[in-house]
C-alpha atoms as a PDB file:
ATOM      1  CA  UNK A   1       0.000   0.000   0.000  1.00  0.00           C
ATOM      2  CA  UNK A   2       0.980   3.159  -0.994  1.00  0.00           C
ATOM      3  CA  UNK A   3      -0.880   5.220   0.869  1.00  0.00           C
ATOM      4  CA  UNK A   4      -0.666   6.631   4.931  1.00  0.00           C
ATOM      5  CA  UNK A   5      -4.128   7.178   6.025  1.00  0.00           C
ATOM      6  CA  UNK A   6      -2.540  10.067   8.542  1.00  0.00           C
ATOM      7  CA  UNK A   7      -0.646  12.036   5.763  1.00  0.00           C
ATOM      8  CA  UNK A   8      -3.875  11.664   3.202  1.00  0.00           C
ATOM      9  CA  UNK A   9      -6.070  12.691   5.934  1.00  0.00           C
ATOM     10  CA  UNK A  10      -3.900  15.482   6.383  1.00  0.00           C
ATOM     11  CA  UNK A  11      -3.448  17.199   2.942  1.00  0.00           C
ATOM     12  CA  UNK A  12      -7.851  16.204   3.327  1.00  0.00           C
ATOM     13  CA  UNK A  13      -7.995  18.626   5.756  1.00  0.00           C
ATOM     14  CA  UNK A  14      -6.415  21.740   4.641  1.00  0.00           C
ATOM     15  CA  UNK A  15      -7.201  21.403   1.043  1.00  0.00           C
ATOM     16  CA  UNK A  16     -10.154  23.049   1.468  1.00  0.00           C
ATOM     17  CA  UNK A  17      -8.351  26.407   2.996  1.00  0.00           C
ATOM     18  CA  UNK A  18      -5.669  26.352   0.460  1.00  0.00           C
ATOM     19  CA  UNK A  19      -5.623  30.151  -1.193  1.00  0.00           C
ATOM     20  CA  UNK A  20      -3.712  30.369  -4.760  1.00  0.00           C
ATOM     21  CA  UNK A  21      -2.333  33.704  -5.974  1.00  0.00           C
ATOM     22  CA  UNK A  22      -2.576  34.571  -9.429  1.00  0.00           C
ATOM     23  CA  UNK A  23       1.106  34.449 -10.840  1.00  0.00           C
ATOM     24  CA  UNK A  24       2.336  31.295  -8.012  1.00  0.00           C
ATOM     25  CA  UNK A  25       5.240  29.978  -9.513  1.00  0.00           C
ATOM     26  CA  UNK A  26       5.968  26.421 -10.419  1.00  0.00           C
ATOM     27  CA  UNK A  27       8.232  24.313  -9.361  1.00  0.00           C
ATOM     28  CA  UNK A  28      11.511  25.368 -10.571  1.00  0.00           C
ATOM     29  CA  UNK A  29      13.000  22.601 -12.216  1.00  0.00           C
ATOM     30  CA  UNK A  30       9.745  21.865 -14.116  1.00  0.00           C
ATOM     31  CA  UNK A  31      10.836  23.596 -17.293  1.00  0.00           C
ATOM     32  CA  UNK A  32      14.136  21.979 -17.447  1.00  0.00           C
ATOM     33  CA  UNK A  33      12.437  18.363 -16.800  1.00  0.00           C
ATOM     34  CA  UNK A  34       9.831  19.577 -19.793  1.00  0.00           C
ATOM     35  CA  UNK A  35      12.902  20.632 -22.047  1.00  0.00           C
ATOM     36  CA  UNK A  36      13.546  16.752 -22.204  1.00  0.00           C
ATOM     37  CA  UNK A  37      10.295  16.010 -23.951  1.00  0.00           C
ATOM     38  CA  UNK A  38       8.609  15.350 -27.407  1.00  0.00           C
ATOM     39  CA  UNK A  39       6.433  18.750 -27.787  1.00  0.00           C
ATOM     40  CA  UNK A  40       2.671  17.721 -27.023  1.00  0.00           C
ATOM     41  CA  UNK A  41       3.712  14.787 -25.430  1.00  0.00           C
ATOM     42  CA  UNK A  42       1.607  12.586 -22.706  1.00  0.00           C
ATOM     43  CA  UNK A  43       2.735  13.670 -19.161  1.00  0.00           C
ATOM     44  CA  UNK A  44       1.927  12.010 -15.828  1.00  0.00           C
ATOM     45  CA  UNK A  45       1.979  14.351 -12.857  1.00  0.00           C
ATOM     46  CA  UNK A  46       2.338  12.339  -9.789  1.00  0.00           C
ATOM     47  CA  UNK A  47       0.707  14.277  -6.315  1.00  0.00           C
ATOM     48  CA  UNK A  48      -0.390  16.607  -8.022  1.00  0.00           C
ATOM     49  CA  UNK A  49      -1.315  18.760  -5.231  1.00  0.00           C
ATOM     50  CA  UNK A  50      -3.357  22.230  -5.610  1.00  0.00           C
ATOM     51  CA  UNK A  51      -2.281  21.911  -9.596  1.00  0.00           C
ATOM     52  CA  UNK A  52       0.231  24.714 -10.194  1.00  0.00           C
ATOM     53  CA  UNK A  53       2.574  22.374 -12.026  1.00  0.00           C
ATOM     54  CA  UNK A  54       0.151  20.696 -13.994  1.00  0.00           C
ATOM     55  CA  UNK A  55      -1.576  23.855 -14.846  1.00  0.00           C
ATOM     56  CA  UNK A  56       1.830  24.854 -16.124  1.00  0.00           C
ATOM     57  CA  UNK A  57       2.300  21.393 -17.949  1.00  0.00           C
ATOM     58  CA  UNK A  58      -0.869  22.249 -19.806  1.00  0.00           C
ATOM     59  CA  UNK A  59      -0.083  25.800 -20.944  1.00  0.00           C
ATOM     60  CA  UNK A  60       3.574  24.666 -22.220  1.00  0.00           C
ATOM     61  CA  UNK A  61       1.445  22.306 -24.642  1.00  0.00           C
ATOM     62  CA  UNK A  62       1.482  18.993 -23.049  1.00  0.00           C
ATOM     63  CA  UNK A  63      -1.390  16.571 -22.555  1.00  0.00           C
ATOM     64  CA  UNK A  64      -1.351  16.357 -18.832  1.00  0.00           C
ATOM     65  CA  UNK A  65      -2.361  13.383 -16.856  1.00  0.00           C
ATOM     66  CA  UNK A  66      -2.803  15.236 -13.256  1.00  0.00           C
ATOM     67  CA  UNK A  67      -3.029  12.727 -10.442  1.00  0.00           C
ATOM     68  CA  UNK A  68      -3.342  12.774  -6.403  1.00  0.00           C
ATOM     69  CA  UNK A  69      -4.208   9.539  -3.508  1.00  0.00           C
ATOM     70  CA  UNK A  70      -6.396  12.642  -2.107  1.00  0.00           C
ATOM     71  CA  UNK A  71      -9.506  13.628  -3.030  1.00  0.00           C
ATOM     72  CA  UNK A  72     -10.020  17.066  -1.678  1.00  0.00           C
ATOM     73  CA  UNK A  73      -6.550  18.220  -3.926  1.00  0.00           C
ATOM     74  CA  UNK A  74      -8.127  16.970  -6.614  1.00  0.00           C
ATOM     75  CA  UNK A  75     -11.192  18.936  -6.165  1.00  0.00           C
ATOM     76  CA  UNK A  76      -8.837  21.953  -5.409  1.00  0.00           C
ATOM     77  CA  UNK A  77      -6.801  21.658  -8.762  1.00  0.00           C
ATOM     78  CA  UNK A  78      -9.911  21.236 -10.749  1.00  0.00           C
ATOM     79  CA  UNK A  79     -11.297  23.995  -9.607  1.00  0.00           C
ATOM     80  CA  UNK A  80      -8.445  26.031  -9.702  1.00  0.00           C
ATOM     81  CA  UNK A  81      -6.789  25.031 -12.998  1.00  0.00           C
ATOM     82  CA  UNK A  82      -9.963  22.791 -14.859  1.00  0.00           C
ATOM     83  CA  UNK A  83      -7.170  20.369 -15.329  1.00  0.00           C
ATOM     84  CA  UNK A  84      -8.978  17.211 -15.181  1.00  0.00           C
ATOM     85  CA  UNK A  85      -7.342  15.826 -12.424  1.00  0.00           C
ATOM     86  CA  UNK A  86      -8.187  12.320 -11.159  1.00  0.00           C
ATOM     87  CA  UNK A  87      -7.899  10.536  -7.893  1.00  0.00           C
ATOM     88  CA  UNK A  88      -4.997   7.931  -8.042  1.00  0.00           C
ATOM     89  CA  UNK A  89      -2.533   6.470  -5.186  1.00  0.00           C
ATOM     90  CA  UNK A  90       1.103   5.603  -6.347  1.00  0.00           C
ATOM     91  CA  UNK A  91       0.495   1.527  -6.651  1.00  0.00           C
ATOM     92  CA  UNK A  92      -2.373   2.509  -8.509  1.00  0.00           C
ATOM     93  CA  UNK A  93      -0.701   3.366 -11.579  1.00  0.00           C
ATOM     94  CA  UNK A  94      -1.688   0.928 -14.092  1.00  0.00           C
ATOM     95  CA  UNK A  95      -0.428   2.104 -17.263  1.00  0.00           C
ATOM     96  CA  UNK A  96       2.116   0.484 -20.162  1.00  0.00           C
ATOM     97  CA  UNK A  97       3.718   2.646 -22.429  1.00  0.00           C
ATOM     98  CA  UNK A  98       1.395   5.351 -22.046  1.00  0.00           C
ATOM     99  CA  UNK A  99       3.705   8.591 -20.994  1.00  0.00           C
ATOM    100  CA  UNK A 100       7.027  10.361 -22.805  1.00  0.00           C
ATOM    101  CA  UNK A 101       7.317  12.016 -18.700  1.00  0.00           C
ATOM    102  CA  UNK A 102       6.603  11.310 -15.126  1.00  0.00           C
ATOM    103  CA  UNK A 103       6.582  14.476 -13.195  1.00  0.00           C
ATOM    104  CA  UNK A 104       6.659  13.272  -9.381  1.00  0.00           C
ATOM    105  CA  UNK A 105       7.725  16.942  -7.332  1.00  0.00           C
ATOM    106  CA  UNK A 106       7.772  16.559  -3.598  1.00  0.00           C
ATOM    107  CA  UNK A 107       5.096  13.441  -3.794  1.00  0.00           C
ATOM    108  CA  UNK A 108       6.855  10.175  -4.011  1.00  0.00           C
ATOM    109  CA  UNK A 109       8.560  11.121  -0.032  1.00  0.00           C
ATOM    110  CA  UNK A 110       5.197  10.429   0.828  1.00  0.00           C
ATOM    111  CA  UNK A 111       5.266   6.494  -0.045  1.00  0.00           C
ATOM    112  CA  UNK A 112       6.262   4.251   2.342  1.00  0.00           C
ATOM    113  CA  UNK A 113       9.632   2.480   2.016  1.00  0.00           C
ATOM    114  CA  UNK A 114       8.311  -1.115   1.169  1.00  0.00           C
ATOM    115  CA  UNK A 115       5.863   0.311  -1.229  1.00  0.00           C
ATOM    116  CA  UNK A 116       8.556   2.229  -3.278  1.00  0.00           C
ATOM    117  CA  UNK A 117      10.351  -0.420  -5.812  1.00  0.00           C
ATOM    118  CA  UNK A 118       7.033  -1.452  -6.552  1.00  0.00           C
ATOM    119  CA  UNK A 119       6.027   1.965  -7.106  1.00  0.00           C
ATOM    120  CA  UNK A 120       9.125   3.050  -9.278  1.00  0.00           C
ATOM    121  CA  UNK A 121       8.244  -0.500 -11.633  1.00  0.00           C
ATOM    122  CA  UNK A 122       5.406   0.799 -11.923  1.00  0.00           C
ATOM    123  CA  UNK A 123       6.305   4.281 -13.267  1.00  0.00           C
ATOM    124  CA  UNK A 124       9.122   2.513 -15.672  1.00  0.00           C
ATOM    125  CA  UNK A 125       6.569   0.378 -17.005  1.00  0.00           C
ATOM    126  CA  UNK A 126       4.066   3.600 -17.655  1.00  0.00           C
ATOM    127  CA  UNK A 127       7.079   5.070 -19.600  1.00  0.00           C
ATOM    128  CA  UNK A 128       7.585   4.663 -23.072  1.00  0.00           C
ATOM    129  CA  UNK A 129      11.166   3.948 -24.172  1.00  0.00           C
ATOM    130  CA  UNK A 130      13.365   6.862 -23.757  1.00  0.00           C
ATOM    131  CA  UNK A 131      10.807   8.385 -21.596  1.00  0.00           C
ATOM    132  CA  UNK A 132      12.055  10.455 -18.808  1.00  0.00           C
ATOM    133  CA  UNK A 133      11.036  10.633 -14.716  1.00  0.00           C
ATOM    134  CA  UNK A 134      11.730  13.742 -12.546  1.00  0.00           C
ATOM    135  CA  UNK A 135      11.108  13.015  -8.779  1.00  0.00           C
ATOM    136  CA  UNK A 136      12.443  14.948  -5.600  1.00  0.00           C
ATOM    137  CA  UNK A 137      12.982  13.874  -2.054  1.00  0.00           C
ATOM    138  CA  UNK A 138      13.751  14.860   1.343  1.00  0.00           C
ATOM    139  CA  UNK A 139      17.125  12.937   2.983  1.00  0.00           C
ATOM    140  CA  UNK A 140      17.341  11.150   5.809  1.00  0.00           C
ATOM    141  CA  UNK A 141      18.083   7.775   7.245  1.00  0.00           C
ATOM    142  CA  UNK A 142      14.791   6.292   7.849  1.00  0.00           C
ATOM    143  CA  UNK A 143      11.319   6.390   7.174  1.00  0.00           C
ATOM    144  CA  UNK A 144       9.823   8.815   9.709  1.00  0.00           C
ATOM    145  CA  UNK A 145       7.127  11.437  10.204  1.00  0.00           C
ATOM    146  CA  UNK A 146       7.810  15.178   9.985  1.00  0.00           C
ATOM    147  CA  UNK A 147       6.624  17.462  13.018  1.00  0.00           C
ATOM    148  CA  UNK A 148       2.981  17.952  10.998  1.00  0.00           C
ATOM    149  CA  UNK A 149       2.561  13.460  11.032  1.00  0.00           C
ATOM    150  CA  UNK A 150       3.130  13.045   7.304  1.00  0.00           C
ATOM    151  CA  UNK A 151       4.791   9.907   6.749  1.00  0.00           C
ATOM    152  CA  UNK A 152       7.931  10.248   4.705  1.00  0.00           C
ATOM    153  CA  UNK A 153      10.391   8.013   3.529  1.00  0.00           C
ATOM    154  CA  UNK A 154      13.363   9.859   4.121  1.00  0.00           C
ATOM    155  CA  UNK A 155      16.184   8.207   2.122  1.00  0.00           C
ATOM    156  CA  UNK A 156      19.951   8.068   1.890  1.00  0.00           C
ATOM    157  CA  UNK A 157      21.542   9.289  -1.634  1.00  0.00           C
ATOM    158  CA  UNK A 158      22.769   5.746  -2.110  1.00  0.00           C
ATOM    159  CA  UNK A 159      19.676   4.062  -0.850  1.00  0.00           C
ATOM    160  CA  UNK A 160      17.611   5.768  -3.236  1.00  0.00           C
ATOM    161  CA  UNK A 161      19.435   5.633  -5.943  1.00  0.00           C
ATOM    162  CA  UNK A 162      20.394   1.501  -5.801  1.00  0.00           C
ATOM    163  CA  UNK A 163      16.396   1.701  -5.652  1.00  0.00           C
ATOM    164  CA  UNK A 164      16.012   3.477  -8.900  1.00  0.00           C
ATOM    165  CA  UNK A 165      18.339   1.249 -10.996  1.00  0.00           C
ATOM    166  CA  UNK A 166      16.972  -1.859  -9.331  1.00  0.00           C
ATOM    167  CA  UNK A 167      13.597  -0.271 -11.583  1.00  0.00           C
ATOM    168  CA  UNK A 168      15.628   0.050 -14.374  1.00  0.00           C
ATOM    169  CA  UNK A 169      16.089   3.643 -14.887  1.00  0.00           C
ATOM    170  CA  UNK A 170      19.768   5.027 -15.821  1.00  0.00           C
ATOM    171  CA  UNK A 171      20.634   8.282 -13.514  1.00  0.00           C
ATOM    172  CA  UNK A 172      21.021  10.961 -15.884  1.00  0.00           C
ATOM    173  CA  UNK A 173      20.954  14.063 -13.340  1.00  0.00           C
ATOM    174  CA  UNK A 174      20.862  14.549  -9.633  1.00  0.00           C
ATOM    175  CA  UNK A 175      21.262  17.549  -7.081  1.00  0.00           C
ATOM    176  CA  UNK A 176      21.239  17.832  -3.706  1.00  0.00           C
ATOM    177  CA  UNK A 177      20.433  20.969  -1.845  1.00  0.00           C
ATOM    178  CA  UNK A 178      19.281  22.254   1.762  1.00  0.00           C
ATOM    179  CA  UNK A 179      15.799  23.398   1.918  1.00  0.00           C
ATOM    180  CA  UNK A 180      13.358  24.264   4.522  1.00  0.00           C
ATOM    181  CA  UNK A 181      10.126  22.205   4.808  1.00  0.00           C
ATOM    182  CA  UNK A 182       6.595  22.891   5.316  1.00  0.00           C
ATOM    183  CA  UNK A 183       7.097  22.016   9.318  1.00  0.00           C
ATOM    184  CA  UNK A 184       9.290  24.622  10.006  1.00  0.00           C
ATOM    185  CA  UNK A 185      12.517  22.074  10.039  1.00  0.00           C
ATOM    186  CA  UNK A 186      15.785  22.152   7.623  1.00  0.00           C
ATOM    187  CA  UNK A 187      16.654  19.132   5.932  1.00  0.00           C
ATOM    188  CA  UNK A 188      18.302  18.352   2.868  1.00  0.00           C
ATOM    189  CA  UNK A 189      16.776  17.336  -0.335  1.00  0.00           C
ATOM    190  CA  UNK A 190      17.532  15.779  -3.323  1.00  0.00           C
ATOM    191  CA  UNK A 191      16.202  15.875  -7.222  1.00  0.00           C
ATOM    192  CA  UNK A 192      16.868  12.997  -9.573  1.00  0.00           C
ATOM    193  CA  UNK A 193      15.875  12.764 -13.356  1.00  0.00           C
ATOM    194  CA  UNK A 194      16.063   9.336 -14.794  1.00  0.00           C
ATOM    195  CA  UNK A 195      15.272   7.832 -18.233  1.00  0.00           C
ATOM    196  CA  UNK A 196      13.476   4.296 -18.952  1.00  0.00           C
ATOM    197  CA  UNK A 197      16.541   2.765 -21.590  1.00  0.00           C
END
């Protein structure tokens, strides 16, 4: 199982109050991850959240797939962006071939250690060849929960990593970087963008 019933009942409850600002940014390493791509190509957005990346997705000319495991996000990024947006947990992904990207921002920490190779076979398999997978993490050594209760899985570079090419992605890019989360702490985080061979 992919899902935490704590951290989905969490983003549940405060998607309602969520406020968007005309002009919100998306997340910075979205274009460059886009770049990659066949123009008009299929994208899968991963967690999509309130929608601000997907809504971007869309404008740059992409047919975006917006997905999130929690229903009142979805409702939020439909309203907000009319993207479409369907509800959809990590293992259940269900696709073969279907997308040229996999756009999984600040989502995937969310699934629970044991559930991740299955997970990441999952997004391979969704990939067609030569398709490319953008996902971002926070570090750690353990699967934990943050000061708010979301579950994350909290990796180690070379933990994560050994987990991707066990899928069968090849590393093409990673970075890590310190950044401050939503529960007030510091930790370090990393991006990775991988290709299905």
């Amino acid at each position: 199982m992919s899902r935490d019933p704590d951290t989905i009942a969490f983003y549940e409850d405060r998607a309602p109050h969520w406020v968007f600002h005309s002009g919100e940014a998306h997340s910075h390493q979205l274009d460059a991850f886009l770049d990659r791509l066949p123009p008009g190509a299929a994208v899968l957005e991963l967690g999509c959240g309130g929608g601000r990346d997907a809504a971007h997705i869309k404008q740059r000319g992409f047919a975006v797939d917006a997905t999130d495991a929690t229903p009142a996000l979805v409702a939020r990024a439909n309203q907000a962006f009319a993207l479409g947006a369907r509800v959809m947990a990590f293992d259940e992904l269900d696709a073969e071939a279907a997308y040229a990207g996999v756009w999984a921002h600040a989502s995937l920490l969310h699934c629970p250690r044991a559930a991740l190779p299955d997970v990441l076979a999952r997004i391979h398999r969704a990939l067609v060849p030569g398709g490319w997978h953008f996902a971002s993490y926070k570090l750690g050594d353990g699967e934990g929960r943050d000061l708010l209760g979301r579950l994350h899985n909290f990796p180690s570079p070379e933990w994560l990593i050994a987990a991707y090419q066990a899928a069968g992605f090849a590393l093409h890019a990673q970075a890590t970087y310190a950044g401050k989360a939503s529960d007030g702490t510091q930790r370090d985080w990393i991006d990775l963008t991988v290709s299905k061979p």
